[in-house]
Protein backbone atom coordinates (compact mmCIF):
# COMPACT_ATOMS: atom_id res chain seq x y z
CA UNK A 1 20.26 -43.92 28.35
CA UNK A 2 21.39 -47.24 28.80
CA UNK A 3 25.03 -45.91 30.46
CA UNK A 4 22.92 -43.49 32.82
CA UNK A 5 21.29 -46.10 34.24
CA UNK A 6 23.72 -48.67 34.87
CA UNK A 7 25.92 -45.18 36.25
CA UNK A 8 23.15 -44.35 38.51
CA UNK A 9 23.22 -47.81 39.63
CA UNK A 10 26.40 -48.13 40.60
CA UNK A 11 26.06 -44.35 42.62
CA UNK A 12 22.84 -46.24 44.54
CA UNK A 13 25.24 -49.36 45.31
CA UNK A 14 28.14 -47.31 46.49
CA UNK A 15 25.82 -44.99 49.04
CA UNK A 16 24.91 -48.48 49.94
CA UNK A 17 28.29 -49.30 51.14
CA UNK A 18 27.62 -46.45 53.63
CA UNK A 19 23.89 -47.41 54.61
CA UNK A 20 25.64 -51.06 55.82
CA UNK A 21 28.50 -49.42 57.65
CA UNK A 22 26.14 -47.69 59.32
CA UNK A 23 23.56 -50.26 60.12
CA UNK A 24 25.42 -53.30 60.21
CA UNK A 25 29.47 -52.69 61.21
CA UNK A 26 28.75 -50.12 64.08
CA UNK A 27 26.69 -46.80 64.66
CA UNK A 28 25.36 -44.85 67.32
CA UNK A 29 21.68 -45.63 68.64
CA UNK A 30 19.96 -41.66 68.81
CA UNK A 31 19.96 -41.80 72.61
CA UNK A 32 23.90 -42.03 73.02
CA UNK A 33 25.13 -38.24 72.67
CA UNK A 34 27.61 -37.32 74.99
CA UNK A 35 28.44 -40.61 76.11
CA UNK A 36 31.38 -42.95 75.65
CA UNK A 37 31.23 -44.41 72.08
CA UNK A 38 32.98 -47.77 72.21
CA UNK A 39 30.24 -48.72 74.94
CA UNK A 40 27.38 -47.32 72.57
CA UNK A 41 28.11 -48.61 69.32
CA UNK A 42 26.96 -51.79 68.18
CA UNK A 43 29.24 -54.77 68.46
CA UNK A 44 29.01 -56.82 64.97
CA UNK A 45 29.95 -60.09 66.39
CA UNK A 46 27.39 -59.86 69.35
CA UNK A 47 24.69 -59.14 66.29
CA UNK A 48 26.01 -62.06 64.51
CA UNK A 49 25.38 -64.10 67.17
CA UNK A 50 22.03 -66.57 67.09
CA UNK A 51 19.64 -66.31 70.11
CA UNK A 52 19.51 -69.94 70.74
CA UNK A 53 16.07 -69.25 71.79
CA UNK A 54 15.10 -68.45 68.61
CA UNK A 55 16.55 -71.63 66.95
CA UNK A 56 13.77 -74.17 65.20
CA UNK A 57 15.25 -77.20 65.31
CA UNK A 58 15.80 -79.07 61.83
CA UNK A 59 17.93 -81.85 60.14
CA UNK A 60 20.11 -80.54 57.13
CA UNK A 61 21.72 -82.65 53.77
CA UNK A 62 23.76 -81.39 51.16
CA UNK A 63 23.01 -82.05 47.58
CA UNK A 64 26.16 -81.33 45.64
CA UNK A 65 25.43 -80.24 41.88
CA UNK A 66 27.92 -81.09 39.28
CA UNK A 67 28.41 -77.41 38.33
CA UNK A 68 30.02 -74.86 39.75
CA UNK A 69 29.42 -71.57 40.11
CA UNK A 70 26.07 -71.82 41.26
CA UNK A 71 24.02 -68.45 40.76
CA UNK A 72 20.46 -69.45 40.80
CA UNK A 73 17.45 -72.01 42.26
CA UNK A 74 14.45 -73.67 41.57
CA UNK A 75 11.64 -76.39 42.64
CA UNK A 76 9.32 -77.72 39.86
CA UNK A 77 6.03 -79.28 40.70
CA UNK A 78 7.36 -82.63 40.73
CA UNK A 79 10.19 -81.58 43.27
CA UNK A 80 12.89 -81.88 40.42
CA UNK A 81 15.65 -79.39 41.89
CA UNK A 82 16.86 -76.95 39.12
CA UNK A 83 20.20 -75.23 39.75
CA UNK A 84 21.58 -72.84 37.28
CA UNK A 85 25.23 -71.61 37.46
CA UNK A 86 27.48 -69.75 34.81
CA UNK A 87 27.48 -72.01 32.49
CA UNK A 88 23.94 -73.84 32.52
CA UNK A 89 21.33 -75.27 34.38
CA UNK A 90 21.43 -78.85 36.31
CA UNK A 91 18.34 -81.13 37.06
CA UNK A 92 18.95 -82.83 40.26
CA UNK A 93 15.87 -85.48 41.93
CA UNK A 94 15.06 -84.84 45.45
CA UNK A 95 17.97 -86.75 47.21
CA UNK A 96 20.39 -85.25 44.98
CA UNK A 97 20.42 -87.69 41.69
CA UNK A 98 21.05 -85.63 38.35
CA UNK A 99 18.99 -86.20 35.90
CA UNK A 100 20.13 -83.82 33.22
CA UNK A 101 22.56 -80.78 32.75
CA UNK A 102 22.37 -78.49 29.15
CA UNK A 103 24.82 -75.69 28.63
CA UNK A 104 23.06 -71.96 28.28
CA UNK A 105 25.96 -70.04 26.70
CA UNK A 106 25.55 -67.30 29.07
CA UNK A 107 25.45 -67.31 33.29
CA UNK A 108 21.95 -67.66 34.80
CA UNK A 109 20.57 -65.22 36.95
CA UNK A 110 17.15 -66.33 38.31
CA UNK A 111 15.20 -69.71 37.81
CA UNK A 112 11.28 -70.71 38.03
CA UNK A 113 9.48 -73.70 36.63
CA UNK A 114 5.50 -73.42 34.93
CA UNK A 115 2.75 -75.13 35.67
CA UNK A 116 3.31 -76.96 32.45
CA UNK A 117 7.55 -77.84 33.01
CA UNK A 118 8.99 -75.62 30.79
CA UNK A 119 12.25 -73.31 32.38
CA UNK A 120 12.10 -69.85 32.94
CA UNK A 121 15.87 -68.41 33.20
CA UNK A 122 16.63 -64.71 33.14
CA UNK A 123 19.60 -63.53 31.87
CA UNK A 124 20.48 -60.04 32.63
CA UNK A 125 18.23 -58.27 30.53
CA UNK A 126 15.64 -60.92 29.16
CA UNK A 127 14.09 -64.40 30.01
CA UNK A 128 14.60 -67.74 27.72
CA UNK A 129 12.70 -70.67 27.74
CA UNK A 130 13.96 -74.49 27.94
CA UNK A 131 12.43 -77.86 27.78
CA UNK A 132 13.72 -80.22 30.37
CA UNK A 133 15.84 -81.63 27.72
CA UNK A 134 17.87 -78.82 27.27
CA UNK A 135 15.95 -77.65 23.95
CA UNK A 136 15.70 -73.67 23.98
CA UNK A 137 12.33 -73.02 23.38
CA UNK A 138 11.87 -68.95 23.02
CA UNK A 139 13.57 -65.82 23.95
CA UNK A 140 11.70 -63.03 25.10
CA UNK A 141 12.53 -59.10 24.25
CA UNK A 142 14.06 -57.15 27.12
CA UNK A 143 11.34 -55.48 28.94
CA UNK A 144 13.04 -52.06 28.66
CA UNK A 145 16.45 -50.50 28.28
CA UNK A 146 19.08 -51.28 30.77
CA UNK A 147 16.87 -54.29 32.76
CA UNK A 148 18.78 -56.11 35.12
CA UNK A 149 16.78 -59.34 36.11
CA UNK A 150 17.16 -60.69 38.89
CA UNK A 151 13.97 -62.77 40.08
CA UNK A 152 11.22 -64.63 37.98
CA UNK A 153 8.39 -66.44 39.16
CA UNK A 154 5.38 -68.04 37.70
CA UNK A 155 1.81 -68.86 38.68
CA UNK A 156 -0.70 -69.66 36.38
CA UNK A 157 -0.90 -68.09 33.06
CA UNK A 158 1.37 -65.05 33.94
CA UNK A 159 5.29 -64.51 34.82
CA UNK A 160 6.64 -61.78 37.17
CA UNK A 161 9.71 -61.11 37.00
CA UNK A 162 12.50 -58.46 39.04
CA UNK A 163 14.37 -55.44 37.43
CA UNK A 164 16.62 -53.58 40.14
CA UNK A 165 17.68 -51.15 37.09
CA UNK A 166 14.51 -50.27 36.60
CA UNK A 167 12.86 -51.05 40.29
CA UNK A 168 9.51 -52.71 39.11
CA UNK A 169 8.46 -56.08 38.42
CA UNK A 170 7.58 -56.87 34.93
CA UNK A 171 4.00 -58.84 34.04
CA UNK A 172 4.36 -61.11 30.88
CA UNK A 173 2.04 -63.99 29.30
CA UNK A 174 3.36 -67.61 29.24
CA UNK A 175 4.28 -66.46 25.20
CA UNK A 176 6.15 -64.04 26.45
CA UNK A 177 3.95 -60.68 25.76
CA UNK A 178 4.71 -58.00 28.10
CA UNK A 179 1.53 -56.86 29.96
CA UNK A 180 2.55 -54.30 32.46
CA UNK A 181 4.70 -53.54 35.48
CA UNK A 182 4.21 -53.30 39.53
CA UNK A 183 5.62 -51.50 41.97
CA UNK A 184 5.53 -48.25 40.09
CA UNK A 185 5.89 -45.14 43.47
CA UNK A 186 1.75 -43.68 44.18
CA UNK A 187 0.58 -40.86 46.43
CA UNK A 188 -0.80 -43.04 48.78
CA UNK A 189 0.82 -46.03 50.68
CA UNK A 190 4.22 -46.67 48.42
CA UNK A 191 4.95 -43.29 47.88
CA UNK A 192 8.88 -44.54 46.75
CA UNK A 193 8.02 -47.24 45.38
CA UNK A 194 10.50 -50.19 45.07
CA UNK A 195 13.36 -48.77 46.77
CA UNK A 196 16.65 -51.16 45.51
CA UNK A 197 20.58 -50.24 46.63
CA UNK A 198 21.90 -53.26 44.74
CA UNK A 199 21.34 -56.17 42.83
CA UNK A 200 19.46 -58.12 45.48
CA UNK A 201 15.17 -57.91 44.50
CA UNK A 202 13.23 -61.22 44.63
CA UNK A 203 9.89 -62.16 43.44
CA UNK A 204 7.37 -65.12 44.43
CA UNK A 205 4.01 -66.23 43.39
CA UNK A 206 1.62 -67.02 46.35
CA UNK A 207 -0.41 -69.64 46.79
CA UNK A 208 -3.66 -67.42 46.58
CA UNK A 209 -2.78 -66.07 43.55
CA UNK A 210 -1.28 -62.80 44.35
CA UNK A 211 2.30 -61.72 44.26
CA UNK A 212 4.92 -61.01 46.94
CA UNK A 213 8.09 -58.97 45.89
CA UNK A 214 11.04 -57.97 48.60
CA UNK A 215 10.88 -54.14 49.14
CA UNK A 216 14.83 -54.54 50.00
CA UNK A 217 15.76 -51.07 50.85
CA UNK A 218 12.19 -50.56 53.00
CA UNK A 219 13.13 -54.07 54.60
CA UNK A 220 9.32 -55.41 53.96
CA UNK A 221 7.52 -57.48 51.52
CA UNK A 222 5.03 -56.42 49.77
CA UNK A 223 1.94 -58.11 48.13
CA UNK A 224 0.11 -57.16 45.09
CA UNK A 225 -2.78 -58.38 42.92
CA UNK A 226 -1.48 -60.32 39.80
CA UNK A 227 -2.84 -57.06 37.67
CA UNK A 228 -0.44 -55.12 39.76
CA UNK A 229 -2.96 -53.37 42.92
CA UNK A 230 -1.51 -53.00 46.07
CA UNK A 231 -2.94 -54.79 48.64
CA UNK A 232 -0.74 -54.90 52.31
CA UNK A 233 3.26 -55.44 53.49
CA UNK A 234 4.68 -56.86 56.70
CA UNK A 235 8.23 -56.62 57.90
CA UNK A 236 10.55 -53.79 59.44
CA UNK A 237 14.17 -52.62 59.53
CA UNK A 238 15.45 -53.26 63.09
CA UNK A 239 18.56 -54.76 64.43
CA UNK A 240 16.18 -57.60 66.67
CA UNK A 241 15.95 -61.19 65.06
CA UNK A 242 12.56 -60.40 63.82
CA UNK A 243 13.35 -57.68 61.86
CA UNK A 244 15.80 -56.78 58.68
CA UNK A 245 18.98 -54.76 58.68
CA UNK A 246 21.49 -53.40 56.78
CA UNK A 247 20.98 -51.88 53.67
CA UNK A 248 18.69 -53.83 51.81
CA UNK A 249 17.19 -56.95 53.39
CA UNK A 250 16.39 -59.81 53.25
CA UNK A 251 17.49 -60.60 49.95
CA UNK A 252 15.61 -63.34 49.21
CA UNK A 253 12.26 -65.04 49.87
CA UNK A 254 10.24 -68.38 49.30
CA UNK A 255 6.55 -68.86 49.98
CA UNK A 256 6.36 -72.68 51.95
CA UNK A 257 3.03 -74.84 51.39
CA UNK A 258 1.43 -73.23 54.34
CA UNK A 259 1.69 -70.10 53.34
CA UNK A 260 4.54 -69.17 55.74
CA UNK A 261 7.56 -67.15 54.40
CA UNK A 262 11.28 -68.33 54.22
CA UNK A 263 13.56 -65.30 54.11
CA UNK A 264 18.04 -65.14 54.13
CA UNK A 265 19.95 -62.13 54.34
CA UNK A 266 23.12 -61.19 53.79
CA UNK A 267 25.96 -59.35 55.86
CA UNK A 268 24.67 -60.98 58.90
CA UNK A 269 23.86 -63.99 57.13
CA UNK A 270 20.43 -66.15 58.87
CA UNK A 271 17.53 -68.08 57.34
CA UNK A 272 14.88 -66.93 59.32
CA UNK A 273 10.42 -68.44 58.83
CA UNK A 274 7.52 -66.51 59.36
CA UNK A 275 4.00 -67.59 59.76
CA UNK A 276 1.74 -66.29 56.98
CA UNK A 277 1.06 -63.20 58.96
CA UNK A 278 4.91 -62.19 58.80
CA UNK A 279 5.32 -62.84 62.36
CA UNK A 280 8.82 -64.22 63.32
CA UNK A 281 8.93 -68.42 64.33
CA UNK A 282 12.17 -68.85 64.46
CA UNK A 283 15.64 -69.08 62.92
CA UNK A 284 16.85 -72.44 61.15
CA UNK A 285 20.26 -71.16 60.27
CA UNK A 286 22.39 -68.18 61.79
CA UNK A 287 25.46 -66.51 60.61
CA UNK A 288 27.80 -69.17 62.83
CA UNK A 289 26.86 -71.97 59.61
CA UNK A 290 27.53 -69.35 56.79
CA UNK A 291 30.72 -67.65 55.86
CA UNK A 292 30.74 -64.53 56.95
CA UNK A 293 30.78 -62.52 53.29
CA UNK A 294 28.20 -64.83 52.24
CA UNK A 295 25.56 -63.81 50.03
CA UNK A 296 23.10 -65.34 47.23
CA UNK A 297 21.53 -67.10 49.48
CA UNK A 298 18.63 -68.28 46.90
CA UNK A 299 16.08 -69.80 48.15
CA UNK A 300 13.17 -72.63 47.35
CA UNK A 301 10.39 -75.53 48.47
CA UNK A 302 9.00 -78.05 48.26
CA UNK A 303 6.11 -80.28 48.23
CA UNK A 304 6.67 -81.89 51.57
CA UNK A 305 7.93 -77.99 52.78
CA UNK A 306 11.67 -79.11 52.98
CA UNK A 307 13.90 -75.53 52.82
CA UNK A 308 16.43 -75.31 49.88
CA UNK A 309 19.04 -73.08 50.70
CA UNK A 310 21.74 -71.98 47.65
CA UNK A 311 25.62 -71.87 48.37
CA UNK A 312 27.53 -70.26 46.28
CA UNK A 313 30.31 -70.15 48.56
CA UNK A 314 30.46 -74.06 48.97
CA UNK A 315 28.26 -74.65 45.07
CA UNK A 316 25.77 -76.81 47.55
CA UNK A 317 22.23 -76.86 48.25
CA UNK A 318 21.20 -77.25 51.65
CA UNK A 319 18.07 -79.14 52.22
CA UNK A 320 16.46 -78.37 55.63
CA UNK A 321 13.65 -80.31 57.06
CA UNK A 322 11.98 -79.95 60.00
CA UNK A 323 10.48 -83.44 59.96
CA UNK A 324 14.00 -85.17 60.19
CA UNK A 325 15.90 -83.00 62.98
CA UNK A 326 16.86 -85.97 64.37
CA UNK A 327 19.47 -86.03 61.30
CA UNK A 328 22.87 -84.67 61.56
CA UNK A 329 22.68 -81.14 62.15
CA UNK A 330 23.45 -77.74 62.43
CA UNK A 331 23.88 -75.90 65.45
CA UNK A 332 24.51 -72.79 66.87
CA UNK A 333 28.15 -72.85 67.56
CA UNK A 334 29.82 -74.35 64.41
CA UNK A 335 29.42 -75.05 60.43
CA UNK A 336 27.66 -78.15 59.73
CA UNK A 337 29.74 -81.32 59.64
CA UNK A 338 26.94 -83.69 58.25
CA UNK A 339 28.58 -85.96 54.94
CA UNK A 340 25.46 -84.70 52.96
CA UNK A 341 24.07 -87.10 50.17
CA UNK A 342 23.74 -86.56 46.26
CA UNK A 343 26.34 -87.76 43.17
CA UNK A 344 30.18 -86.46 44.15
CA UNK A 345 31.42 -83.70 41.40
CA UNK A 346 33.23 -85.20 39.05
């Protein structure tokens, strides 16, 4: 069973190839039959392009992890930056300090931080559970056969956490007790339920108790009751700013302190904010700062709303703030220059 589904994952990626030729590398808008095609099809680099107009501005720092090989991202309460990477996880402070690195024996896939401290990192099929000094506390059972995590999240008394294998989010107790699953496909507004080409499927807690998970191959997010009822979704596949492209977008998500939503995508590669409503604001980073295969662009906040942006590409984290954009910069025409602050890597 296990070999079907990682087959039939791997058929879903490949068609996905095609979707993003398609939608992101060039294709013909409906109303262009019979006319010439180089003027009709879509030009990548205009597309890649930020509208200036668009741009919020905001001052950017680097904090440079000892690892490398960054995969993952995190905020605790305290605003203790967790970064996990192939190898293990690092605790950075807020201007880029570390305070503490433990090896995990495996790579990390997805991060979170409870209410109480303790770390939440999934590794492909199950979640483990570490005290800040490195001390494993627990490992959970898979969920199910064949579960590829690759988001976890935690609110208060529960933990949700992202299978693209199996295309729902899994409900477990802070013991680690399985409860349930969302996202399964109804008659009624979701009739395909989580629809996931690849390995990109994020999951956040909001702030009013409910849960928001990335539909990535509707291009929407989608919130839910923590029981698993769904309630509403905003976004839309389109080729404008305010919308999502390619095949599945965005591919990740953060929920700021005023409820407003921090999104990145990937093949045209922008961190993009929306008010609470899902309505675009702006961009604070466009694919001219990025590298242009870049992807795994996790994301995270905190307390004061700064933006934490992963790099795997450069194994940084970008801090954006839109309270210090008198700072060295980013803008709109070149990658960002600024020395960044934090411990060098040894």
């Amino acid at each position: 069973m296990k070999i079907v589904l990682r087959l039939a994952l791997v058929a879903v990626v490949a068609a996905s190839a095609v979707l993003i030729c398609y939608a992101v590398r060039g294709r013909l808008p409906d109303n262009c039959a019979g006319t010439d095609t180089q003027q009709c099809r879509y030009d990548l680099d205009a597309l890649r392009k930020t509208d200036t107009n668009l741009l919020i501005a905001a001052g950017v720092r680097y904090i440079r992890p000892a690892v490398t090989g960054v995969t993952a991202l995190a905020v605790a309460a305290d605003d203790t930056v967790l970064v996990g990477s192939r190898t293990g996880i690092e605790l950075l402070s807020p201007d880029g300090r570390s305070l503490a690195h433990f090896d995990t024996g495996a790579r990390v896939h997805c991060l979170a931080v409870t209410d109480s401290g303790d770390i939440l990192a999934g590794f492909g099929d199950h979640i483990e559970v570490f005290g800040r000094d490195g001390a494993r506390k627990a490992v959970w059972r898979s969920p199910a056969p064949g579960a590829t995590l690759t988001s976890v999240a935690a609110c208060t008394g529960l933990v949700f956490a992202a299978d693209c294998a199996n295309r729902v989010i899994w409900r477990f107790n802070l013991g680690g007790e399985l409860l349930g699953r969302i996202g399964d496909s109804d008659d009624a507004e979701r009739k395909n339920g989580f629809i996931v080409p690849s390995a990109f499927f994020d999951v956040a807690a909001g702030r009013d108790g409910t849960v928001w998970v990335v539909n990535p191959g509707a291009h929407r997010l989608e919130n839910f009751t923590a029981d698993g009822r769904f309630l509403s979704y905003w976004g839309r596949a389109s080729m404008a700013a305010d919308g999502f492209c390619g095949c599945c977008n965005p591919s990740h998500f953060a929920i700021n302190v005023d409820g407003s939503f921090v999104t990145s995508e990937k093949h045209i590669v922008r961190v993009k904010i929306y008010d609470p409503a899902g309505r675009l604001k702006g961009i604070i980073s466009g694919q001219e700062q990025w590298d242009k295969e870049a992807v795994g662009l996790d994301l995270a906040v905190d307390s004061a709303g700064r933006i934490l942006v992963l790099d795997p590409q450069a194994d940084v984290v970008r801090v954006y703030s839109m309270e210090q954009a008198d700072t060295p910069a980013e803008d709109a025409v070149g990658r960002v220059n600024a020395p960044g602050y934090g411990h060098k890597r040894q």
